[in-house]
N, C-alpha and C. Protein backbone atom coordinates (compact mmCIF):
# COMPACT_ATOMS: atom_id res chain seq x y z
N UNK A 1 100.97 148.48 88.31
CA UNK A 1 100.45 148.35 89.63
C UNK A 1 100.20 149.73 90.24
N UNK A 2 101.36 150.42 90.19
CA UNK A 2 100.92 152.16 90.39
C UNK A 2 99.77 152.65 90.18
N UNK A 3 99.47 152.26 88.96
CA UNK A 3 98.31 152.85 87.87
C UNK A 3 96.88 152.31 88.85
N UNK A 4 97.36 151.13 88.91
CA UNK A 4 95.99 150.55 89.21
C UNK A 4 95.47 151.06 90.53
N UNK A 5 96.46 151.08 91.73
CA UNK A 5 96.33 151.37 93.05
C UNK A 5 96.10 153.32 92.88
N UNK A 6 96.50 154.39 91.49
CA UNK A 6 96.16 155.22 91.44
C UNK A 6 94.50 155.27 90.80
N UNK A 7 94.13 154.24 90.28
CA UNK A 7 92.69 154.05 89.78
C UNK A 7 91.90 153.85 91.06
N UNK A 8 92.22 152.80 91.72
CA UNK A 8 91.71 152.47 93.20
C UNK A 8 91.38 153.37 93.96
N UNK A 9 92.43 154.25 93.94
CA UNK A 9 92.27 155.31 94.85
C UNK A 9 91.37 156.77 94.67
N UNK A 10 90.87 157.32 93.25
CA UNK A 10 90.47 157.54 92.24
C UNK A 10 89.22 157.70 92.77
N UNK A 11 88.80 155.80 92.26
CA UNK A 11 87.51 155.51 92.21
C UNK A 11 86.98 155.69 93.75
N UNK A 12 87.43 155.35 94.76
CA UNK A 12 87.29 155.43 96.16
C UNK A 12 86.80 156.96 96.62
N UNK A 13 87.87 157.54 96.31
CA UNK A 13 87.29 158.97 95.91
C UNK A 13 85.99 159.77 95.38
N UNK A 14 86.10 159.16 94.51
CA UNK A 14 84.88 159.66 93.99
C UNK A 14 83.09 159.01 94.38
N UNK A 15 83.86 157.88 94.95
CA UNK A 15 82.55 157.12 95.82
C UNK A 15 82.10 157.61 96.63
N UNK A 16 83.09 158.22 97.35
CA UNK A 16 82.74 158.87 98.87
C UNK A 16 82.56 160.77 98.81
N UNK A 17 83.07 161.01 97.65
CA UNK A 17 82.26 162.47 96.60
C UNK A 17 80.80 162.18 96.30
N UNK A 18 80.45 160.88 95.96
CA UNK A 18 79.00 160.89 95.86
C UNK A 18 78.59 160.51 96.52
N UNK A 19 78.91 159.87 97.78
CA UNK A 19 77.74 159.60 98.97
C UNK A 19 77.91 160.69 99.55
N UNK A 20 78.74 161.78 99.79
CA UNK A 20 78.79 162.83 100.58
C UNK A 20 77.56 163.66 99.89
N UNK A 21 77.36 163.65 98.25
CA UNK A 21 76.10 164.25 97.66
C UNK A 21 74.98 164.11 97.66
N UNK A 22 74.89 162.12 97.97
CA UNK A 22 73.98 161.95 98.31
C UNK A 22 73.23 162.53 99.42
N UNK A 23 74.33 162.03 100.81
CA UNK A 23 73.42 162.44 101.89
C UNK A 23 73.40 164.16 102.14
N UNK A 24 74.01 165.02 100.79
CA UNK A 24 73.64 166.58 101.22
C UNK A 24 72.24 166.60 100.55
N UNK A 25 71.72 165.82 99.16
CA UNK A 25 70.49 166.00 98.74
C UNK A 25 69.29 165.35 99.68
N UNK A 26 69.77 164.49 100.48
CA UNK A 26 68.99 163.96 101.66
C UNK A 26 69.02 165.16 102.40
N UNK A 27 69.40 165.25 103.31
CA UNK A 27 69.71 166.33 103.75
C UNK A 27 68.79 167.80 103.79
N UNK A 28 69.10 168.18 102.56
CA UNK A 28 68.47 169.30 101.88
C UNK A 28 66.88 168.58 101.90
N UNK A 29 66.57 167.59 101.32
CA UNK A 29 65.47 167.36 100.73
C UNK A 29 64.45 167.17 102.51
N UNK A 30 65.31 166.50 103.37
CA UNK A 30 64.89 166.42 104.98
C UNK A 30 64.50 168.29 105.37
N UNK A 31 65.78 168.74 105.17
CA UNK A 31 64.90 170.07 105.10
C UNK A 31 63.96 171.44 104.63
N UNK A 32 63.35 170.82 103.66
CA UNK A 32 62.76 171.18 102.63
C UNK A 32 61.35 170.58 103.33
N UNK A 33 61.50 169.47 103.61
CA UNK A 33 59.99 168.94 103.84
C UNK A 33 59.98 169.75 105.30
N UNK A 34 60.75 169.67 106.26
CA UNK A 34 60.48 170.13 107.29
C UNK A 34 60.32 171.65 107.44
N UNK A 35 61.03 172.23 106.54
CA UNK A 35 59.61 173.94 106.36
C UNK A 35 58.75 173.82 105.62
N UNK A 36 58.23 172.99 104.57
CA UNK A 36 56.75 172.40 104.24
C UNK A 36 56.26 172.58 105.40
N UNK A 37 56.54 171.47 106.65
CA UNK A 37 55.71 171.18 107.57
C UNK A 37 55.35 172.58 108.51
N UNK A 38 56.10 173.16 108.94
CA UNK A 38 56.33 174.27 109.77
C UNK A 38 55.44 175.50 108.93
N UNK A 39 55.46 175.01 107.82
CA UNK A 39 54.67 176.35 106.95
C UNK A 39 53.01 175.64 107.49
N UNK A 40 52.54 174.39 107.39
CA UNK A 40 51.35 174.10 107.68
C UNK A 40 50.78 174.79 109.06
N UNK A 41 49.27 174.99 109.03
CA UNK A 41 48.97 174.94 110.51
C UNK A 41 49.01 174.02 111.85
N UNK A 42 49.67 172.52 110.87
CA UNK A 42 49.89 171.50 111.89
C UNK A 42 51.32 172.03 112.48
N UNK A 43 52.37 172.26 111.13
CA UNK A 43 53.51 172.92 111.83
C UNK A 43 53.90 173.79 113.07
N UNK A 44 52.66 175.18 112.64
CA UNK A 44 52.83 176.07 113.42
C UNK A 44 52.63 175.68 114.51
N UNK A 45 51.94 174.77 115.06
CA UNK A 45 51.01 173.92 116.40
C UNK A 45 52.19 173.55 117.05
N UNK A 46 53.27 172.61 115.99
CA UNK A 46 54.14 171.77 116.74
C UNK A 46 55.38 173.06 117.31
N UNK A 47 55.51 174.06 116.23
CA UNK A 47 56.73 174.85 116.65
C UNK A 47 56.20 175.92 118.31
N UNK A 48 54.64 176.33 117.86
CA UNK A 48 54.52 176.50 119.36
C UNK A 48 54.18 175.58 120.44
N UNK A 49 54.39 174.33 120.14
CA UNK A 49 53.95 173.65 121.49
C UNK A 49 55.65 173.34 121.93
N UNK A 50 56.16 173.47 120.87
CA UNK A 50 57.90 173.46 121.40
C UNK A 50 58.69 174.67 122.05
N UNK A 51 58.25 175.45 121.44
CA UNK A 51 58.54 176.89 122.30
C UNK A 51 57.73 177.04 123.58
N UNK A 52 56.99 176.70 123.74
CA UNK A 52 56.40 176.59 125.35
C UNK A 52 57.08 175.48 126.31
N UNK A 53 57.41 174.45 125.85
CA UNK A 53 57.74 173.10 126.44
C UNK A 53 58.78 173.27 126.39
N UNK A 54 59.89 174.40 125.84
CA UNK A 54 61.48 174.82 126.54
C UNK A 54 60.94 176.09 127.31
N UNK A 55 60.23 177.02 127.07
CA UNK A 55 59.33 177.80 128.30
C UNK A 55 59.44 177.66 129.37
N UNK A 56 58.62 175.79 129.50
CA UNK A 56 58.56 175.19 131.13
C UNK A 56 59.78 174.71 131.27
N UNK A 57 60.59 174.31 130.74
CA UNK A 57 61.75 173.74 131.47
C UNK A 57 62.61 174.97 131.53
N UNK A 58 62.67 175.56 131.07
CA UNK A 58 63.40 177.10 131.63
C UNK A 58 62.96 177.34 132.77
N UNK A 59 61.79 177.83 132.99
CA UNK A 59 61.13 177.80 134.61
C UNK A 59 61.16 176.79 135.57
N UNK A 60 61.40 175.80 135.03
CA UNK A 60 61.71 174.20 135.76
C UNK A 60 62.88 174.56 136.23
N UNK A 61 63.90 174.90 135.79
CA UNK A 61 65.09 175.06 135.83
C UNK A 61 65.38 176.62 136.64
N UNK A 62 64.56 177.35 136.74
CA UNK A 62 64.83 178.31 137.24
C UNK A 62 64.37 177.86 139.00
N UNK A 63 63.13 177.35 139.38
CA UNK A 63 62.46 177.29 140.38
C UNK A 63 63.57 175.93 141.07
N UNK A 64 64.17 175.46 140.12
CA UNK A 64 65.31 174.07 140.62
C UNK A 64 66.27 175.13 141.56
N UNK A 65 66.52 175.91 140.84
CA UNK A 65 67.67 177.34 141.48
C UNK A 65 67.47 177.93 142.34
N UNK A 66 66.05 178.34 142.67
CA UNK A 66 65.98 179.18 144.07
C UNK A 66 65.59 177.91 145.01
N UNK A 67 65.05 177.02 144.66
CA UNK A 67 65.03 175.74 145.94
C UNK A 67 66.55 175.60 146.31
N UNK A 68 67.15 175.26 145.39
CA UNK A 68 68.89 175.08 145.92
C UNK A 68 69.46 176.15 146.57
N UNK A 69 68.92 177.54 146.30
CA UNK A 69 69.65 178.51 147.11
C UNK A 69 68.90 178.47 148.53
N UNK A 70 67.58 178.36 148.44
CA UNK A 70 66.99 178.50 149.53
C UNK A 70 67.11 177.41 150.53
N UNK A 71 67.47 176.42 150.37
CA UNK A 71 68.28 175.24 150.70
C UNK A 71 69.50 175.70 151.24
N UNK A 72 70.13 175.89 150.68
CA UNK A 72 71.33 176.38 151.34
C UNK A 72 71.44 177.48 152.01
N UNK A 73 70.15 178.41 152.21
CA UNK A 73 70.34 179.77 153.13
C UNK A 73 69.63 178.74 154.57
N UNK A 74 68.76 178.02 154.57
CA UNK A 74 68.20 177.29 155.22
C UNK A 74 68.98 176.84 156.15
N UNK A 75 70.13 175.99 155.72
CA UNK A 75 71.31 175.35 156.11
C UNK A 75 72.45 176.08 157.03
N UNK A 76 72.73 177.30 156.62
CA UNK A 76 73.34 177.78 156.53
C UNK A 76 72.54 178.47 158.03
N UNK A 77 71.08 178.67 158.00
CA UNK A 77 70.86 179.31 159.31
C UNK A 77 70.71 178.18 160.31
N UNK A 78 71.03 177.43 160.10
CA UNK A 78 70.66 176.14 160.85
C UNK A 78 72.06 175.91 161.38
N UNK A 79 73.18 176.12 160.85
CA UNK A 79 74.40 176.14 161.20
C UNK A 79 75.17 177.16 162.18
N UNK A 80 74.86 178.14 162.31
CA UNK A 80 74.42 179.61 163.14
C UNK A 80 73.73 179.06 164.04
N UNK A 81 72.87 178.59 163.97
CA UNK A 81 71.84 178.09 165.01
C UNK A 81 72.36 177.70 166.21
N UNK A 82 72.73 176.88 165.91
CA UNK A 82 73.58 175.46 166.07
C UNK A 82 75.49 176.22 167.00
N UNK A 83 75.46 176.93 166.17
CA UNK A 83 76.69 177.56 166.95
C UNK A 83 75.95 178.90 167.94
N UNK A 84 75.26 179.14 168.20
CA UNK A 84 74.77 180.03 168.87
C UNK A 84 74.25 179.65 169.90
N UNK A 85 73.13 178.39 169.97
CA UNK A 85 72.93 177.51 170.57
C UNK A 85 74.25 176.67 171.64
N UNK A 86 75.17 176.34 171.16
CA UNK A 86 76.33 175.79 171.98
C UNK A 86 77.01 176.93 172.35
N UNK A 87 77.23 178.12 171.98
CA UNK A 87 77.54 179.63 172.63
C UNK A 87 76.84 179.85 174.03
N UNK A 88 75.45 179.27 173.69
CA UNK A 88 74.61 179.70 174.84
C UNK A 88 74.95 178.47 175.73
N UNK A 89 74.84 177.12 175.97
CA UNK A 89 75.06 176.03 176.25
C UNK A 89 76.16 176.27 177.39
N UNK A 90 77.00 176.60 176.18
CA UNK A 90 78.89 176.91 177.47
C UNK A 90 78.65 178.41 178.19
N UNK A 91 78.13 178.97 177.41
CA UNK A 91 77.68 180.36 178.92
C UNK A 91 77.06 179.88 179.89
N UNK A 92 75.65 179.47 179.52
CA UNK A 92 75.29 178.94 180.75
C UNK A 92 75.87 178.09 181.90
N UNK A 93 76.56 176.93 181.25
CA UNK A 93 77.26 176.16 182.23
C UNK A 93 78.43 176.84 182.72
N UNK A 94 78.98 177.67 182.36
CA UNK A 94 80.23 178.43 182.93
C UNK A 94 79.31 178.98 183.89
N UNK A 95 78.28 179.78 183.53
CA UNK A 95 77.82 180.66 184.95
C UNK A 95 77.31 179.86 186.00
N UNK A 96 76.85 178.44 185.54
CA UNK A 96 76.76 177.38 187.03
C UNK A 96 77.56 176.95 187.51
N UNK A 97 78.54 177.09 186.91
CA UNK A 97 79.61 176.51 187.56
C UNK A 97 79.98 177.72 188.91
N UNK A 98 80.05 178.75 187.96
CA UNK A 98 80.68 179.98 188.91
C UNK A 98 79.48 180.33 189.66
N UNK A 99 78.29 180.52 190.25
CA UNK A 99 76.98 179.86 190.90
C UNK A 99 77.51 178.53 192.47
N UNK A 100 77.82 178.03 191.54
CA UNK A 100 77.96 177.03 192.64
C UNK A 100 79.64 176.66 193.21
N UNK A 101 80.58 177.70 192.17
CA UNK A 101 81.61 177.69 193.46
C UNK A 101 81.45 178.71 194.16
N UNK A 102 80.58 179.80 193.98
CA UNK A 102 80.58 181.08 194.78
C UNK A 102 79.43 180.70 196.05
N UNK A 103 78.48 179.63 195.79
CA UNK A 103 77.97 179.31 196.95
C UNK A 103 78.67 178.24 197.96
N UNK A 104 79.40 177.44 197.33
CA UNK A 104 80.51 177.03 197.97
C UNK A 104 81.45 177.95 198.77
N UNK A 105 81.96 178.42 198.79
CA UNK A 105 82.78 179.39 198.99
C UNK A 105 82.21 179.98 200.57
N UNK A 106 80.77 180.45 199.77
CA UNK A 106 79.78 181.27 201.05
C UNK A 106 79.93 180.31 202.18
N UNK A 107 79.19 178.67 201.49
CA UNK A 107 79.06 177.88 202.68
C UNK A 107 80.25 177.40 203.65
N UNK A 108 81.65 177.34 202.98
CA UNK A 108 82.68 177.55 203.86
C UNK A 108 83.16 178.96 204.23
N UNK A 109 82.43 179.62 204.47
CA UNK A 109 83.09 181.05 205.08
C UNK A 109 81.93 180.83 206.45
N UNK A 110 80.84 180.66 205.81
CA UNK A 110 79.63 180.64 207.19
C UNK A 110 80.28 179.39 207.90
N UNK A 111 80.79 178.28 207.53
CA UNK A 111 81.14 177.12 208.66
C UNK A 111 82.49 177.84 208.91
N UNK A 112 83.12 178.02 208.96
CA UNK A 112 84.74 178.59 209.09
C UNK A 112 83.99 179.77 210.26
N UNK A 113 83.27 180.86 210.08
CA UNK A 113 82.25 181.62 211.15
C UNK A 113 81.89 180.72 212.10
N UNK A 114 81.24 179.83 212.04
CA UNK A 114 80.46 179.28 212.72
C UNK A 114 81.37 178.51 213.80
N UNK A 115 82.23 178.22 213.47
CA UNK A 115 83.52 177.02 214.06
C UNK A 115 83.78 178.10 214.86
N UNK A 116 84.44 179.33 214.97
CA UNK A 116 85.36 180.54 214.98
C UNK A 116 83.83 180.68 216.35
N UNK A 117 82.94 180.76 216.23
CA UNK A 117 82.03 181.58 217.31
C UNK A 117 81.94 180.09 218.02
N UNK A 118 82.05 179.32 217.91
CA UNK A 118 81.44 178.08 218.38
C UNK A 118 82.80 177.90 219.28
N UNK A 119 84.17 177.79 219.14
CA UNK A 119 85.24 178.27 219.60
C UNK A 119 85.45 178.77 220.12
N UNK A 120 84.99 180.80 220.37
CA UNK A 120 84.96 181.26 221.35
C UNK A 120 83.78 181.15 222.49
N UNK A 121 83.03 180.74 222.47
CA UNK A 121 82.06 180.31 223.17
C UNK A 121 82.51 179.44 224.27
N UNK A 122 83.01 178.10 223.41
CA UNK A 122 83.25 177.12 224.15
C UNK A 122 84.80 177.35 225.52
N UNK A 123 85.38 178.08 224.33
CA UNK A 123 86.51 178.51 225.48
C UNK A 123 86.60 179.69 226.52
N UNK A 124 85.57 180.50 226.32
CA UNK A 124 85.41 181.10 227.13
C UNK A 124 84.01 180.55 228.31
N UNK A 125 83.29 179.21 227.88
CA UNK A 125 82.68 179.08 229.21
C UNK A 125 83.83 178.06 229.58
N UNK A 126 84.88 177.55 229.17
CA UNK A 126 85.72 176.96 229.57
C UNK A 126 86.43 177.15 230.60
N UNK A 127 87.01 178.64 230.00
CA UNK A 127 87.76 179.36 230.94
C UNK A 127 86.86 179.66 231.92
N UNK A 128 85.34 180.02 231.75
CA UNK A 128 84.93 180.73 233.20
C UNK A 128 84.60 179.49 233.90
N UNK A 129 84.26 178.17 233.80
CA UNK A 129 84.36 177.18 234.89
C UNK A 129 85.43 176.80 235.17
N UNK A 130 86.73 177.43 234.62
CA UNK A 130 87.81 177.10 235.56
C UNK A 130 88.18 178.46 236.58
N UNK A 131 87.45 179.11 236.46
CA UNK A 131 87.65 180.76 236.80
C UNK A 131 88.25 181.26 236.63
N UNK A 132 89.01 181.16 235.68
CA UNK A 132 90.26 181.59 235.09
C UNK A 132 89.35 183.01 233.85
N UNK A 133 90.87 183.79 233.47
CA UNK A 133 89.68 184.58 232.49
C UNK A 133 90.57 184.07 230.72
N UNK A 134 89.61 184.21 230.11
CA UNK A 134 90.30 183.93 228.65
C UNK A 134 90.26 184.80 227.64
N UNK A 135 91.23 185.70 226.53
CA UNK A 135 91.01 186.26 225.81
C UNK A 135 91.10 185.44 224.29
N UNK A 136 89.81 185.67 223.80
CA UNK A 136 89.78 185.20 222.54
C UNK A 136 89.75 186.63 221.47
N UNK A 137 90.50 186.05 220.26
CA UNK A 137 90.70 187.05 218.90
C UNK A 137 91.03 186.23 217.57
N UNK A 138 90.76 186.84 216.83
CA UNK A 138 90.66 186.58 215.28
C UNK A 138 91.64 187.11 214.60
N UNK A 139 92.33 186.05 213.78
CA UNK A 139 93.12 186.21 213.67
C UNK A 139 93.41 185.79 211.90
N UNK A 140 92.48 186.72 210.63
CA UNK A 140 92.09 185.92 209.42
C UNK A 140 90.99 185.05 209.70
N UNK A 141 91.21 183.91 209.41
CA UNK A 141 90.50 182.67 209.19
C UNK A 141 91.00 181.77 210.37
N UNK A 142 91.61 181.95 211.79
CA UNK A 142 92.18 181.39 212.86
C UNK A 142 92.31 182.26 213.97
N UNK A 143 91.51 181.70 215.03
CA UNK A 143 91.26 182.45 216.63
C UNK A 143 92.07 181.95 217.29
N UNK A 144 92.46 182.70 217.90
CA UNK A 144 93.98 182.65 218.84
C UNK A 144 92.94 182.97 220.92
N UNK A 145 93.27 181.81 221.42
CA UNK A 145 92.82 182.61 222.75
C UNK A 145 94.01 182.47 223.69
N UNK A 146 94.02 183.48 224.65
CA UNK A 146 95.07 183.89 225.61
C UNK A 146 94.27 183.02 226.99
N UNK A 147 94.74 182.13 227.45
CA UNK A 147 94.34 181.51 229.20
C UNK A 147 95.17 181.78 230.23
């Protein structure tokens, strides 16, 4: 039984020794015809229409590369943009803001004036139809009068 399973194994061997020869004389013989062909002028046709047609996809592939970079510088200024733009956005509104509390401000200082003269006015024709005399003064942002 040894013997036999060492015959088995043998023959198996050597089966797969000659299909491995086979397909190297395939092989060989596949490339044998194919520099036949390449030696023809049909050959030469096909080997330069193949060397051009990895040519263009090299350049295909190159022009794929600066679209993607240029794409992304694109982006990239658009993003800047975009933050420069909302830079400007919040400046501006900060300075309206400060715009319109500083005219605020004005318009209660002129009524706070205006009260303050309107005040001494009133109390001093006050005082003079009572004939009395009145001293009015300022006092900050509050008039003080003496009757």
């Amino acid at each position: 039984m040894k013997q036999e399973f060492q015959f088995a194994v043998a023959t198996l061997e050597q089966e797969k020794a000659n299909q491995q020869a086979v397909i190297q004389a395939q092989l060989a013989k596949e490339e044998q015809a194919r520099q036949t062909f390449y030696a023809t002028p049909q050959g030469q046709a096909y080997l330069a229409q193949q060397r051009l047609l990895q040519q263009q996809q090299a350049m295909q592939y190159q022009q794929q590369q600066m679209l993607a970079q240029q794409r992304m510088q694109q982006e990239q200024q658009a993003r800047q943009q975009a933050w420069q733009d909302l830079g400007n956005t919040i400046q501006q509104s900060a300075q309206s803001l400060t715009n319109t509390l500083n005219n605020n401000t004005q318009m209660m200082n002129n009524m706070s004036n205006q009260i303050q003269m309107n005040n001494q006015q009133m109390m001093q024709n006050w005082g003079g139809n009572r004939g009395g005399s009145i001293n009015c003064y300022n006092l900050g942002s509050i008039t003080r009068c003496n009757y």
